[in-house]
C-alpha atoms as a PDB file:
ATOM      1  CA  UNK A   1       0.000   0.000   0.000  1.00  0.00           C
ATOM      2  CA  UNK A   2       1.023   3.573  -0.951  1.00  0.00           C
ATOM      3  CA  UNK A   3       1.630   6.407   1.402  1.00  0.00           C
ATOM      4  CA  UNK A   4      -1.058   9.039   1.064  1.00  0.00           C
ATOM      5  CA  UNK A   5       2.266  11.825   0.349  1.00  0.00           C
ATOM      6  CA  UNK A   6       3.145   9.257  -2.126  1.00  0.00           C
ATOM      7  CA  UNK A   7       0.022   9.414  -4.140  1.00  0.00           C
ATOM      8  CA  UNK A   8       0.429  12.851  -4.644  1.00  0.00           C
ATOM      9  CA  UNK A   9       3.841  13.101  -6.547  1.00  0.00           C
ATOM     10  CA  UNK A  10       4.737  13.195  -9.497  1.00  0.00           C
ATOM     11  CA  UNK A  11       5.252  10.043 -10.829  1.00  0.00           C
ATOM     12  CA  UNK A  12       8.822  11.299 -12.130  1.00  0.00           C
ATOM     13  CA  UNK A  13       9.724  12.521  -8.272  1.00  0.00           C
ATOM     14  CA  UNK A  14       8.681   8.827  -7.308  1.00  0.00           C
ATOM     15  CA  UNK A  15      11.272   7.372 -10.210  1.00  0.00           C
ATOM     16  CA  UNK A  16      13.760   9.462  -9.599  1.00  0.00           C
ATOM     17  CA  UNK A  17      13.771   8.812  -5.468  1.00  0.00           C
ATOM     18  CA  UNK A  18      13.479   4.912  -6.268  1.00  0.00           C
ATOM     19  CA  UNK A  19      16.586   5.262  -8.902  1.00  0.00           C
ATOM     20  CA  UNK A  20      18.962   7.090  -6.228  1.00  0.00           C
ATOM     21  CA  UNK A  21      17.640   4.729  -3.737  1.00  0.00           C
ATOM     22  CA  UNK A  22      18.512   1.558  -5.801  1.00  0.00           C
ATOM     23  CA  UNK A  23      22.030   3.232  -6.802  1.00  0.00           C
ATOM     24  CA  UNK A  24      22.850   3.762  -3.305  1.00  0.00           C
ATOM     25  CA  UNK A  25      22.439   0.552  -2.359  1.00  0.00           C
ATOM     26  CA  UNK A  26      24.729  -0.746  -5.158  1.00  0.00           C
ATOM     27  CA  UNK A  27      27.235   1.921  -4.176  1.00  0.00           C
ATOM     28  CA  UNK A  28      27.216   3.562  -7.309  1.00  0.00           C
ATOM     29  CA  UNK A  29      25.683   6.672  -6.195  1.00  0.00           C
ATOM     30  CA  UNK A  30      26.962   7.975  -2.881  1.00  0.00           C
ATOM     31  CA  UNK A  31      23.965  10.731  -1.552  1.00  0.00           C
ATOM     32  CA  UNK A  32      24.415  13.646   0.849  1.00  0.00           C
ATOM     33  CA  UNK A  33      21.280  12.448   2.085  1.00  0.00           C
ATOM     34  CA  UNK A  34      21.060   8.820   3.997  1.00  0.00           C
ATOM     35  CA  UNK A  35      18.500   7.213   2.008  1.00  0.00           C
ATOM     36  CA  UNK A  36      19.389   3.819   2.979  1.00  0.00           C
ATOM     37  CA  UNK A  37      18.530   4.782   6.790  1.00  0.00           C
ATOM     38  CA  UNK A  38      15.266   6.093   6.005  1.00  0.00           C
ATOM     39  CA  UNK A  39      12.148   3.415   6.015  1.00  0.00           C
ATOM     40  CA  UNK A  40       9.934   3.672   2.611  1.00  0.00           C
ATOM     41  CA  UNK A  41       7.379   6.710   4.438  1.00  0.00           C
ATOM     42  CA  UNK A  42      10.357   8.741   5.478  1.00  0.00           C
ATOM     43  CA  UNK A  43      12.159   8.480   2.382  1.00  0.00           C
ATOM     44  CA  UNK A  44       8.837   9.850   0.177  1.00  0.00           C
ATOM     45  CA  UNK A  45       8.349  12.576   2.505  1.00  0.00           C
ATOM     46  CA  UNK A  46      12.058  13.849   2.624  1.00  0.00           C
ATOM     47  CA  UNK A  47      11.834  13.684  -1.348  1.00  0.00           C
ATOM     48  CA  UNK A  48       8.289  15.564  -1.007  1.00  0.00           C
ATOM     49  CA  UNK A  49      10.081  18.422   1.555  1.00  0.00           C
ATOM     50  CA  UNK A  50      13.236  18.648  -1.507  1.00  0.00           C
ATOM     51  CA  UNK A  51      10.329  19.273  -3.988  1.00  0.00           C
ATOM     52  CA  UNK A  52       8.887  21.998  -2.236  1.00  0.00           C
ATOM     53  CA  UNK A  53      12.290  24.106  -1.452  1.00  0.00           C
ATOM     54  CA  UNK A  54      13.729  23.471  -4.650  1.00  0.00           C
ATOM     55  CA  UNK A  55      13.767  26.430  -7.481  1.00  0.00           C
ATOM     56  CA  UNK A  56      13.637  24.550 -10.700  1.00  0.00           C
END
C-alpha cells in the first residue's frame, strides 16, 4: 500500500527517489542524504520536503 504523500507526486519525483535509492544501495551513487537509513514513508516525505524548497 502507498503512502497518502506518495500518491500525490509526481510520478517522475517517485522514479527518480526509487533510482537514487537503488544506486545507493549498489554503491554507485553515494547521496548527501542517507536514504538507505530512512524506512519507505520517510524516504517519500524527505523527497516531497526537496520538492517543495527546490527552485527549478
Amino acid at each position: 500500500m502507498m503512502a497518502p504523500l506518495r500518491n500525490r507526486l509526481g510520478r517522475e519525483i517517485v522514479a527518480m527517489g526509487q533510482c537514487l535509492r537503488s544506486w545507493s544501495k549498489a554503491g554507485i551513487y553515494m547521496p548527501s542524504l542517507p536514504l538507505l537509513n530512512l524506512s519507505d514513508d520517510q524516504w517519500v516525505d524527505v523527497l516531497a520536503s526537496l520538492k517543495d524548497t527546490s527552485d527549478f
